[in-house]
C-alpha atoms as a PDB file:
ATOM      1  CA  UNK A   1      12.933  23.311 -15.852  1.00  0.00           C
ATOM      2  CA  UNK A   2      10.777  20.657 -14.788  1.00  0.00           C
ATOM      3  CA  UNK A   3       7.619  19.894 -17.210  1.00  0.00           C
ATOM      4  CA  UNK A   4       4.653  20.160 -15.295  1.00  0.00           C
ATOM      5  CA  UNK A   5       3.428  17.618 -13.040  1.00  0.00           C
ATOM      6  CA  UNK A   6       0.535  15.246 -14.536  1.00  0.00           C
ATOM      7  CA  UNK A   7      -1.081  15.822 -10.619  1.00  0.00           C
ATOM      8  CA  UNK A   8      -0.607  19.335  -9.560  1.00  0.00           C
ATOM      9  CA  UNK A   9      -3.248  19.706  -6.557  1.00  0.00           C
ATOM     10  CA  UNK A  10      -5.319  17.497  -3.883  1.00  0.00           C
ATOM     11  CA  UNK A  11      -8.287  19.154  -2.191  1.00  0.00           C
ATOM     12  CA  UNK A  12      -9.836  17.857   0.273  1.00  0.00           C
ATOM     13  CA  UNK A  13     -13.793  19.300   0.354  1.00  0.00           C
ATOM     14  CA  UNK A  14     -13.579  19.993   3.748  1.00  0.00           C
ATOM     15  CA  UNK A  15     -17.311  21.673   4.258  1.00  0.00           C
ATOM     16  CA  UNK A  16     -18.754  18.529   3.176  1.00  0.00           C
ATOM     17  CA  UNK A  17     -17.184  16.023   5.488  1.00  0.00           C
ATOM     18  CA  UNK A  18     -19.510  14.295   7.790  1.00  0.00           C
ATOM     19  CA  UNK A  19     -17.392  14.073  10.981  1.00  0.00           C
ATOM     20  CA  UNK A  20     -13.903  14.526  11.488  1.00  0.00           C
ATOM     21  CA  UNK A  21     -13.958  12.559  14.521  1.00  0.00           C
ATOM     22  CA  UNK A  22     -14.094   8.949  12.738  1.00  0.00           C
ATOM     23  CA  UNK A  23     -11.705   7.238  10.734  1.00  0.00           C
ATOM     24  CA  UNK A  24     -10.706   8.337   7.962  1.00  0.00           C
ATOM     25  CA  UNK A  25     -11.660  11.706   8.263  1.00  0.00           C
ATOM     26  CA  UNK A  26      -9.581  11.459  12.213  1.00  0.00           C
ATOM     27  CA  UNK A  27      -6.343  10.551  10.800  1.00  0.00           C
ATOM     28  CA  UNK A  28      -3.156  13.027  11.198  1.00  0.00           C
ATOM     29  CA  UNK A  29      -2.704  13.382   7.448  1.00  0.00           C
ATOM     30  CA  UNK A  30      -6.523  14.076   6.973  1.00  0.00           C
ATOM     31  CA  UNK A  31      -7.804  16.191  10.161  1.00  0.00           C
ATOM     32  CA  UNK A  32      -6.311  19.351   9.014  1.00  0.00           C
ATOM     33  CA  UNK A  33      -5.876  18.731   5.081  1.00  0.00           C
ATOM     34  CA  UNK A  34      -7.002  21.617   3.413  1.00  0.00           C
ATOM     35  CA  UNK A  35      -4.999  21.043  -0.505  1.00  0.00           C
ATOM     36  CA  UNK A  36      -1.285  19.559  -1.066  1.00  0.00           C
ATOM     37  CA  UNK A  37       0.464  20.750  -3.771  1.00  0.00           C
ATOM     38  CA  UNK A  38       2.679  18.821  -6.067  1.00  0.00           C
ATOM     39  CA  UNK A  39       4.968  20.829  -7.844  1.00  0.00           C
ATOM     40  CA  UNK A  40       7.980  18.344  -8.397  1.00  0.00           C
ATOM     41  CA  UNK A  41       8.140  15.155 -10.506  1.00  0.00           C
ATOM     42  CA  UNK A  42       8.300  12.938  -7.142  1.00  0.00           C
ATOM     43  CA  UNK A  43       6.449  13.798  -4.161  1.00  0.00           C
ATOM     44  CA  UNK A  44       7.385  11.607  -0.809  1.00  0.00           C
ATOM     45  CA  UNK A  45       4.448  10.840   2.329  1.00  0.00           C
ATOM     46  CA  UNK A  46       6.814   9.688   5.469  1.00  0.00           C
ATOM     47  CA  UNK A  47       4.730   9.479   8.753  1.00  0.00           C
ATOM     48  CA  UNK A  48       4.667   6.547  11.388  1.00  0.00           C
ATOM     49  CA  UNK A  49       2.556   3.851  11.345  1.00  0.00           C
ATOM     50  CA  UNK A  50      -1.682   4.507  11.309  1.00  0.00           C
ATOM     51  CA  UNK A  51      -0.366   8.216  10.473  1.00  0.00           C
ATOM     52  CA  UNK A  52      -2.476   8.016   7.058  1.00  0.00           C
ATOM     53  CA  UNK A  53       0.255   8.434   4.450  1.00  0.00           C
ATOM     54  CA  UNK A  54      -1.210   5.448   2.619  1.00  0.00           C
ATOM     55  CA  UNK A  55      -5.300   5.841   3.170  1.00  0.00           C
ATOM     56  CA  UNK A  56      -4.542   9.566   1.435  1.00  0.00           C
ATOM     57  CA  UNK A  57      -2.289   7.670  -1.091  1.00  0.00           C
ATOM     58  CA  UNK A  58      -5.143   5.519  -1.727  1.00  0.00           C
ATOM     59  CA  UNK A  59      -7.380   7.848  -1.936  1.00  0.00           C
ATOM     60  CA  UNK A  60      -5.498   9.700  -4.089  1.00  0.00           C
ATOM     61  CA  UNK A  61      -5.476   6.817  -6.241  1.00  0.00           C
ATOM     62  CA  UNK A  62      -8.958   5.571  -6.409  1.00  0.00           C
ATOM     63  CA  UNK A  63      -9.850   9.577  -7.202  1.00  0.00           C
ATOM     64  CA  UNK A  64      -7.429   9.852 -10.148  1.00  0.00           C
ATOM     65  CA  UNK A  65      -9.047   6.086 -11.596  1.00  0.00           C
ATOM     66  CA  UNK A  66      -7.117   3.591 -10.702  1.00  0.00           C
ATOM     67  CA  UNK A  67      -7.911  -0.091  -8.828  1.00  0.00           C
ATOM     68  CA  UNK A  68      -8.321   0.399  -5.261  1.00  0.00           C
ATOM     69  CA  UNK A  69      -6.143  -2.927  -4.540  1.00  0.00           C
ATOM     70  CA  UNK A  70      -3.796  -1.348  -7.484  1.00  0.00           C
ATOM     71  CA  UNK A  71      -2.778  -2.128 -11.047  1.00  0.00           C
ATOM     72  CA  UNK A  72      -3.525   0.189 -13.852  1.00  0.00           C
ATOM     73  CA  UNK A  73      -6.687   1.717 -14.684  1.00  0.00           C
ATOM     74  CA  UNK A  74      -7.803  -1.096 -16.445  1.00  0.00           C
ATOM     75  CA  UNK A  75      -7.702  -3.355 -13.212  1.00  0.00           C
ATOM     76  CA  UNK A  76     -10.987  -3.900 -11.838  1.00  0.00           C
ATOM     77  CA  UNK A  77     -10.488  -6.639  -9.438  1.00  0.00           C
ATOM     78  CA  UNK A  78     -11.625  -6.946  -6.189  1.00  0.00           C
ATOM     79  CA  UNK A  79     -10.315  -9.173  -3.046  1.00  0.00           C
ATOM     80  CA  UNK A  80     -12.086  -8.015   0.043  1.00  0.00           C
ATOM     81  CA  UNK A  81     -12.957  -4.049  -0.023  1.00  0.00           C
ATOM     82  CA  UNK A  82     -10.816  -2.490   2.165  1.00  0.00           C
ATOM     83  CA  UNK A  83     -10.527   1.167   1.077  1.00  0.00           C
ATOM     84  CA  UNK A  84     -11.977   4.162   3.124  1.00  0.00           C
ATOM     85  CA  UNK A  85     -14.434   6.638   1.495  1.00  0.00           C
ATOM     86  CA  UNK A  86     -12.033   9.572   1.479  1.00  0.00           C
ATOM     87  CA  UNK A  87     -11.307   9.548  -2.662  1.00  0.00           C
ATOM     88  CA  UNK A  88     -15.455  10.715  -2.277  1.00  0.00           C
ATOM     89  CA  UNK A  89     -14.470  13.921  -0.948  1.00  0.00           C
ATOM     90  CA  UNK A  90     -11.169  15.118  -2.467  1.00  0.00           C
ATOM     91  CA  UNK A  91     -10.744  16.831  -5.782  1.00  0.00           C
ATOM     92  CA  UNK A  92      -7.616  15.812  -7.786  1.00  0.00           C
ATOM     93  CA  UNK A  93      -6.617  18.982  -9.679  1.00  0.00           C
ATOM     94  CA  UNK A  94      -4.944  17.727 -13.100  1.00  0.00           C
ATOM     95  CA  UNK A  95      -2.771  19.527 -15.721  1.00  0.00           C
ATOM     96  CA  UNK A  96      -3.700  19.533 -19.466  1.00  0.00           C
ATOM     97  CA  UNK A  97      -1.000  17.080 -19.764  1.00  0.00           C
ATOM     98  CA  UNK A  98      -2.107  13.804 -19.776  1.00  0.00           C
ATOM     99  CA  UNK A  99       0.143  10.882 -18.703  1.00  0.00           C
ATOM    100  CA  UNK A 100       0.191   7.694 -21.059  1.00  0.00           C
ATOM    101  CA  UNK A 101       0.744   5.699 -18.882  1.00  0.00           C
ATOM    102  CA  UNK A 102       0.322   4.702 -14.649  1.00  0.00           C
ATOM    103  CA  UNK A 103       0.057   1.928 -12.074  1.00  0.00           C
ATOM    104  CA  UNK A 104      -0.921   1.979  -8.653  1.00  0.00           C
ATOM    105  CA  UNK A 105       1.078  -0.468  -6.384  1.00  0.00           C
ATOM    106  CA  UNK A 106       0.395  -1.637  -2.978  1.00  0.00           C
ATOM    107  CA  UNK A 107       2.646  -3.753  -1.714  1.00  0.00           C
ATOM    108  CA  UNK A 108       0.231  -5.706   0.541  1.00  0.00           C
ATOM    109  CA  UNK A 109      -2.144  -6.621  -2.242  1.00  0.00           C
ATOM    110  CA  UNK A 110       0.868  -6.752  -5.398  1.00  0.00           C
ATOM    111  CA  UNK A 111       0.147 -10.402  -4.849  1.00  0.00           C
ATOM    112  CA  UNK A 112      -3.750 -10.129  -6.235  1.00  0.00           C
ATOM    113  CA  UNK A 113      -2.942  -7.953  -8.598  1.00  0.00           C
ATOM    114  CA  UNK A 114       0.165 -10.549 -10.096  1.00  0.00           C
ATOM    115  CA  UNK A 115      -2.844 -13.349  -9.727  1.00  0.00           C
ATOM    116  CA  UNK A 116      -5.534 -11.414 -11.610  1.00  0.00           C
ATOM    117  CA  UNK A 117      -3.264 -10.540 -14.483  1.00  0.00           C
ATOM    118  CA  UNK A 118      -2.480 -14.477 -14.786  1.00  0.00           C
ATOM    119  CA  UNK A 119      -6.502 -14.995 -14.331  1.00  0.00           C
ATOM    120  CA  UNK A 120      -6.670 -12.456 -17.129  1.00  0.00           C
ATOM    121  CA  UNK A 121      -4.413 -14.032 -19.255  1.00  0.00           C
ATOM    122  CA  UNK A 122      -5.985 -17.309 -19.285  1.00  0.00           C
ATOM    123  CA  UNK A 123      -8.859 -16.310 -20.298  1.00  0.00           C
ATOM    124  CA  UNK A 124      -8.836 -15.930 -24.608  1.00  0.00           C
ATOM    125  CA  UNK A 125      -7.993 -12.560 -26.033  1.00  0.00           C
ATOM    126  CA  UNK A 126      -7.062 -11.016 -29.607  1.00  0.00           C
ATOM    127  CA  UNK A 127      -3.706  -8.986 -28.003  1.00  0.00           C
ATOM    128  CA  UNK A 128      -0.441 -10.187 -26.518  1.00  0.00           C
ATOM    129  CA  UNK A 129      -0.620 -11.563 -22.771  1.00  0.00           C
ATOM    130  CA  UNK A 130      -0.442  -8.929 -19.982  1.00  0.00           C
ATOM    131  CA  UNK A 131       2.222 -10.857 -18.176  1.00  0.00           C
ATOM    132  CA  UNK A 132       4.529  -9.955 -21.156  1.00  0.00           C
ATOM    133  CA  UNK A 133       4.384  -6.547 -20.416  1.00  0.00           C
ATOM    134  CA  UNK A 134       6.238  -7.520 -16.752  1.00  0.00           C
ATOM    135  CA  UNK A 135       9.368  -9.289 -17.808  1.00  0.00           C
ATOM    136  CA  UNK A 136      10.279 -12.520 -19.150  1.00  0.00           C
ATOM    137  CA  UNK A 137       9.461 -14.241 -16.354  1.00  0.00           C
ATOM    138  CA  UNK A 138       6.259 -14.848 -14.389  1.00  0.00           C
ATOM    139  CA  UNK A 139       5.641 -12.658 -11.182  1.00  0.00           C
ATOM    140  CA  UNK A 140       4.281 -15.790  -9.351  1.00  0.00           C
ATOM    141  CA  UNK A 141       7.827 -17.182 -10.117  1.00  0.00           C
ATOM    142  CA  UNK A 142      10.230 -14.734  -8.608  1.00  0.00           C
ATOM    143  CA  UNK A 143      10.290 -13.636  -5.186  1.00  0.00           C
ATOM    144  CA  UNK A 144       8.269 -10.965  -3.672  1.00  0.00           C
ATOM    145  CA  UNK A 145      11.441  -7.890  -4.274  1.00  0.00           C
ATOM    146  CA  UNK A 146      12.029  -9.590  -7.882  1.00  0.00           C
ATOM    147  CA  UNK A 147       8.731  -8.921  -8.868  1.00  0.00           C
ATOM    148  CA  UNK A 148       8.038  -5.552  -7.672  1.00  0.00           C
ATOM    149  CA  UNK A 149      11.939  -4.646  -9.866  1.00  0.00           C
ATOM    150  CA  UNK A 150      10.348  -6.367 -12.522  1.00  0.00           C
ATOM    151  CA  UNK A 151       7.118  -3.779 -12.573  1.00  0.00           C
ATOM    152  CA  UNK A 152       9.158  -0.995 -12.214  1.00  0.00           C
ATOM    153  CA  UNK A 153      11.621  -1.940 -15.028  1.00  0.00           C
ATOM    154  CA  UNK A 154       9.329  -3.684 -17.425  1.00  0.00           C
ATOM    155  CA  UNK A 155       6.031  -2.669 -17.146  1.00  0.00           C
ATOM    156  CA  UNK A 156       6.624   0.803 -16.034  1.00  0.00           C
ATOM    157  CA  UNK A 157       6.945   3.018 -19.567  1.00  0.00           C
ATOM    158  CA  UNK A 158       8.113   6.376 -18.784  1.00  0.00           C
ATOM    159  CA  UNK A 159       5.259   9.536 -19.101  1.00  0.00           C
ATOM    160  CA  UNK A 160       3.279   8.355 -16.780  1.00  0.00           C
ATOM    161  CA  UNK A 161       1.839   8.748 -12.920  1.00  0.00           C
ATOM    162  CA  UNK A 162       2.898   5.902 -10.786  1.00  0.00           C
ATOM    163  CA  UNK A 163       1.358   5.680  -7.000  1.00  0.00           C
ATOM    164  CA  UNK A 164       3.948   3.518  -4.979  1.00  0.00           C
ATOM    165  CA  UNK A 165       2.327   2.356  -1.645  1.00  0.00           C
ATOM    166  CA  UNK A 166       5.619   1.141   0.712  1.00  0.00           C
ATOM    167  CA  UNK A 167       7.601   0.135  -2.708  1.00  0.00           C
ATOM    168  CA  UNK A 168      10.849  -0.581  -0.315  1.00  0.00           C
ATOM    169  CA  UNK A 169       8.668  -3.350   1.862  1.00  0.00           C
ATOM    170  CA  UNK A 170      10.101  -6.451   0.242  1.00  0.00           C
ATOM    171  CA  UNK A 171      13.853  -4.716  -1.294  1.00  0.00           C
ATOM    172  CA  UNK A 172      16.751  -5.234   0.047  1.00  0.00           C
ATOM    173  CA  UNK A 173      19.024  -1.596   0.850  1.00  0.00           C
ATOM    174  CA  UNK A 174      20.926  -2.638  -2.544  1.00  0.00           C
ATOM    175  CA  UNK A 175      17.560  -3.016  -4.050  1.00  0.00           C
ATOM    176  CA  UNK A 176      16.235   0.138  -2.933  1.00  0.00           C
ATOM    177  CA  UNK A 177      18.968   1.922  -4.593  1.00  0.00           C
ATOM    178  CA  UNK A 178      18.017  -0.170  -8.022  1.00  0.00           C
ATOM    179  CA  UNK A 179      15.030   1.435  -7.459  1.00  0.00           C
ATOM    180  CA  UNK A 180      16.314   4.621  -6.967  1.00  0.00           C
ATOM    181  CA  UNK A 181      18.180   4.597  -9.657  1.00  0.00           C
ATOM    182  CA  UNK A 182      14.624   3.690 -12.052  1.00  0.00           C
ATOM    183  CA  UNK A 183      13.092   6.367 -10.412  1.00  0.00           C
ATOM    184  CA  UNK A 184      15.262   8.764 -11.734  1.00  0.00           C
ATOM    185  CA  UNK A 185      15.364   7.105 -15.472  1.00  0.00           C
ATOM    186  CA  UNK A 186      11.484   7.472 -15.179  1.00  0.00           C
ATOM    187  CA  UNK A 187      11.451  11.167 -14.056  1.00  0.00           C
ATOM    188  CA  UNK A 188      14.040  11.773 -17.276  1.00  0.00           C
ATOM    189  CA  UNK A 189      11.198  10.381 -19.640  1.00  0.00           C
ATOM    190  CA  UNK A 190       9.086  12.792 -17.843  1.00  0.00           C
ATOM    191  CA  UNK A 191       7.218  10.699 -15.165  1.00  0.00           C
ATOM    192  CA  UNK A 192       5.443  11.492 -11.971  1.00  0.00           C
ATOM    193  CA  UNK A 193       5.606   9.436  -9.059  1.00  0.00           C
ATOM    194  CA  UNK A 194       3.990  10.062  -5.261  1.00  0.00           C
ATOM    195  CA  UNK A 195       5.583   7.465  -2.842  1.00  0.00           C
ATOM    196  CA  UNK A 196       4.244   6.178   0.501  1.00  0.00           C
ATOM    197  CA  UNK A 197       7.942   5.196   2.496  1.00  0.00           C
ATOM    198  CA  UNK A 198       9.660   4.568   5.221  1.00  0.00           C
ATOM    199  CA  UNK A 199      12.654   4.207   3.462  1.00  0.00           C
ATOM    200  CA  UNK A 200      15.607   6.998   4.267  1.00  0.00           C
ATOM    201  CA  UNK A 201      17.140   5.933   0.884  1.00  0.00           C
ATOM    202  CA  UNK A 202      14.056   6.641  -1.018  1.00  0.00           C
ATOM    203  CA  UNK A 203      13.543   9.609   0.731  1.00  0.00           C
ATOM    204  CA  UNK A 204      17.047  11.088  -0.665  1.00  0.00           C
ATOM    205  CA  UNK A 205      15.828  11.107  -4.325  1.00  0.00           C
ATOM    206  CA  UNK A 206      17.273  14.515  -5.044  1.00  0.00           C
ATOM    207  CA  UNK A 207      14.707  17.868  -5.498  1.00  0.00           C
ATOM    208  CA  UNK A 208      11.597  15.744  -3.859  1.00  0.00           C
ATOM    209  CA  UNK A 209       9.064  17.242  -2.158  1.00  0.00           C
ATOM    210  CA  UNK A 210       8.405  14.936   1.118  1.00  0.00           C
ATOM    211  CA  UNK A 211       5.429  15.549   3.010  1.00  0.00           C
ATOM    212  CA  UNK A 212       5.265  14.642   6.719  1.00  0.00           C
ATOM    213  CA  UNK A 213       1.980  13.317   8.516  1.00  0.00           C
ATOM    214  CA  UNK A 214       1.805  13.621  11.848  1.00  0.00           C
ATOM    215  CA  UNK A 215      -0.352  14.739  14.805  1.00  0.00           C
ATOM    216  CA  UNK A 216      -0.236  18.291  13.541  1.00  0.00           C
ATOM    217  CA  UNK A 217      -1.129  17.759  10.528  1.00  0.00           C
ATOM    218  CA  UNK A 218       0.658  17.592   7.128  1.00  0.00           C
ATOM    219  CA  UNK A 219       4.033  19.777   6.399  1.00  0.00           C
ATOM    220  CA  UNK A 220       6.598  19.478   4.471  1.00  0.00           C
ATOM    221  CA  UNK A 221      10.032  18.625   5.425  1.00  0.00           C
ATOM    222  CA  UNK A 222      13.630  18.788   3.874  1.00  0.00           C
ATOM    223  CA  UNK A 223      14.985  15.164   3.752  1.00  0.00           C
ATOM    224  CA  UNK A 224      17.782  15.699   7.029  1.00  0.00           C
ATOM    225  CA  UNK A 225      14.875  17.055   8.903  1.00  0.00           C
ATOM    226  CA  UNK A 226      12.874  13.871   8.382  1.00  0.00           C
ATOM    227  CA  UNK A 227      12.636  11.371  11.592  1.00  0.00           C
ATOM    228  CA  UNK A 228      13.670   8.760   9.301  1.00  0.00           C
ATOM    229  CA  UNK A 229      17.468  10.225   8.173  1.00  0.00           C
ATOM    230  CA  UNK A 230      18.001  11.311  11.518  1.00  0.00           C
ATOM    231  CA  UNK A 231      17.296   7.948  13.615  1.00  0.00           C
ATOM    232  CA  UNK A 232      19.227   6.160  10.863  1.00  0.00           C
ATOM    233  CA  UNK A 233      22.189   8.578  10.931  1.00  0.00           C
ATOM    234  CA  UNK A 234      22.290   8.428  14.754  1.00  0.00           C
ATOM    235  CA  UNK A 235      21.806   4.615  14.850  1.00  0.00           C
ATOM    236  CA  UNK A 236      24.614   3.873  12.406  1.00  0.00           C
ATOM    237  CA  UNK A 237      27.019   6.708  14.295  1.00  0.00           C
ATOM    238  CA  UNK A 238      26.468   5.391  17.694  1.00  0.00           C
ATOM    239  CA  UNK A 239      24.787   1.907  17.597  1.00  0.00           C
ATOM    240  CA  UNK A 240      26.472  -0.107  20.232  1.00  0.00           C
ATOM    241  CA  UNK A 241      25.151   3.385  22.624  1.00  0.00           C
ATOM    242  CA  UNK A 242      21.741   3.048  20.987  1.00  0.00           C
ATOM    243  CA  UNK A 243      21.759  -0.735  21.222  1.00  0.00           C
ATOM    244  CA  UNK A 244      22.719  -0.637  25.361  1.00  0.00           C
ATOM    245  CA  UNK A 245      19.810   2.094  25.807  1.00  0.00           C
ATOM    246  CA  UNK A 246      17.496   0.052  23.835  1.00  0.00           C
ATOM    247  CA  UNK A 247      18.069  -3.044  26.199  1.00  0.00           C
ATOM    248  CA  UNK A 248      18.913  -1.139  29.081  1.00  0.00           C
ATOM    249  CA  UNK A 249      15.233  -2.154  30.649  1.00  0.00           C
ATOM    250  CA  UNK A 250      15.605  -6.064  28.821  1.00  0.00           C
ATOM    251  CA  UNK A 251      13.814  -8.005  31.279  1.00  0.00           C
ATOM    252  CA  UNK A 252      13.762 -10.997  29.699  1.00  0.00           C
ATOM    253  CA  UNK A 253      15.836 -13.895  31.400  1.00  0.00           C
ATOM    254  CA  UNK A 254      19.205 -14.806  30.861  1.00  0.00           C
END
C-alpha cells in the first residue's frame, strides 16, 4: 500500500470567486473546478495549450509555499510577476505527513532560478554553497536537459513534494525515460510528484492518476485514453498516411 500522499486535496472556494468570465478564473481546468483529489504518489495534468494545466499547477504551488518562478521554499526571487491570483482562492488540503523536502520547477523560468542560486552563492554565508546541492558541475555550464537531470538526480532527496511544470521541454525521448526512471526511485523513498506534460512517455508512469483539462472541465483519464498516446500511437503506425494528410492542402511553392 501506498503511504499517504503529502497533498491529498485542492479546493477551489468557488462562492468567493469574483467572475468566472476572466482569466484565470475562465480557463478549462478552472471554470468548473470544484476539489481534485490526489490519492497516488504521482498525479499527471495533460491538456492542450492555454488549457490551464500549468496556471492550476502554479497555483497549486504558490498555495502550498513555494517561489512562484520555482525553486524550493526558500526561493524568494522575483523576475517579472507573472502568476495569476488563483493560489488566493484554493485550499490545499495536507496530510499530517510532512514532506522534508520539495522544489517547484518551471521550465521557462529554471534559468532564474539556476542564476539566483549562483547570486546566492556569491554572496558570504556560514553553510556549504547551494550549487553543491545540484551536482558537480554548475547549471549555467551544462545545457538546458543536463541541468534539469542534474535537479532531479542531485538536488532532489527523496520524501518530498516536487511540482514539475513541462519537465520533458528540453529532454530528449532517451532523457525522458532517465527521468522516468528517477521518478520511480523517488516515489520508492516515498515522494510525491504532480506533473504538468505533454509527454506520452511521462504519462505511462505506471498507477498515475492523470487529469485531463479541457473545455468540459477537468476528468480523469486512463493513460490509452489520453489524446497524447493515441496521436502518438497512430502517428508512429501510419505516418507516411498521416504525413500525406497533413500536407495534403501544402500550398506553399515548389
Amino acid at each position: 500500500m501506498n503511504p499517504e500522499p503529502y497533498l491529498r486535496e485542492l479546493i477551489l472556494h468557488r462562492a468567493r470567486v469574483p467572475d468566472f468570465s476572466r482569466y484565470p478564473f475562465a480557463l478549462p481546468a478552472v471554470v468548473a473546478l470544484d476539489r481534485l483529489a490526489f490519492s497516488q504518489p504521482v498525479t499527471f495534468f495533460v491538456g492542450e495549450n492555454g488549457s490551464g494545466k500549468s496556471t492550476l499547477l502554479e497555483a497549486i504551488a504558490v498555495a502550498l509555499g513555494f517561489n512562484p518562478e520555482g525553486g524550493s521554499r526558500n526561493f524568494r526571487f522575483g523576475t517579472r510577476p507573472s502568476h495569476s491570483e488563483l493560489h488566493q482562492y484554493v485550499r490545499a488540503v495536507r496530510s499530517v505527513q510532512r514532506p522534508r523536502d520539495g522544489f517547484f520547477l518551471r521550465a521557462e523560468s529554471y534559468f532564474n532560478v539556476a542564476t539566483e542560486i549562483e547570486r546566492m552563492d556569491a554572496e558570504p554565508a556560514p553553510g556549504p554553497p547551494i550549487a553543491a546541492a545540484f551536482g558537480p558541475r554548475a547549471l549555467h555550464e551544462q545545457s538546458h536537459g543536463e541541468s534539469f537531470l542534474a535537479l532531479v538526480e542531485h538536488r532532489f532527496r527523496g520524501n518530498g513534494l516536487y511540482l514539475l511544470d513541462e519537465p520533458e521541454a528540453a529532454l530528449s525521448p532517451m532523457r525522458q525515460m532517465t527521468l522516468l526512471a528517477r521518478l520511480h526511485a523517488l516515489v520508492q523513498m516515498r515522494s510525491q510528484f504532480i506533473i504538468a506534460t505533454h509527454s506520452p512517455i511521462l504519462l505511462a508512469f505506471p498507477g498515475s492518476t492523470i487529469y485531463e483539462c479541457s473545455p468540459e472541465g477537468v476528468r480523469r483519464l486512463l493513460y490509452e485514453e489520453t489524446e497524447h498516446f493515441r496521436v502518438t500511437r497512430d502517428f508512429l503506425n501510419r505516418y507516411p498516411a498521416m504525413l500525406r494528410t497533413l500536407f495534403a492542402h501544402d500550398d506553399l511553392p515548389g
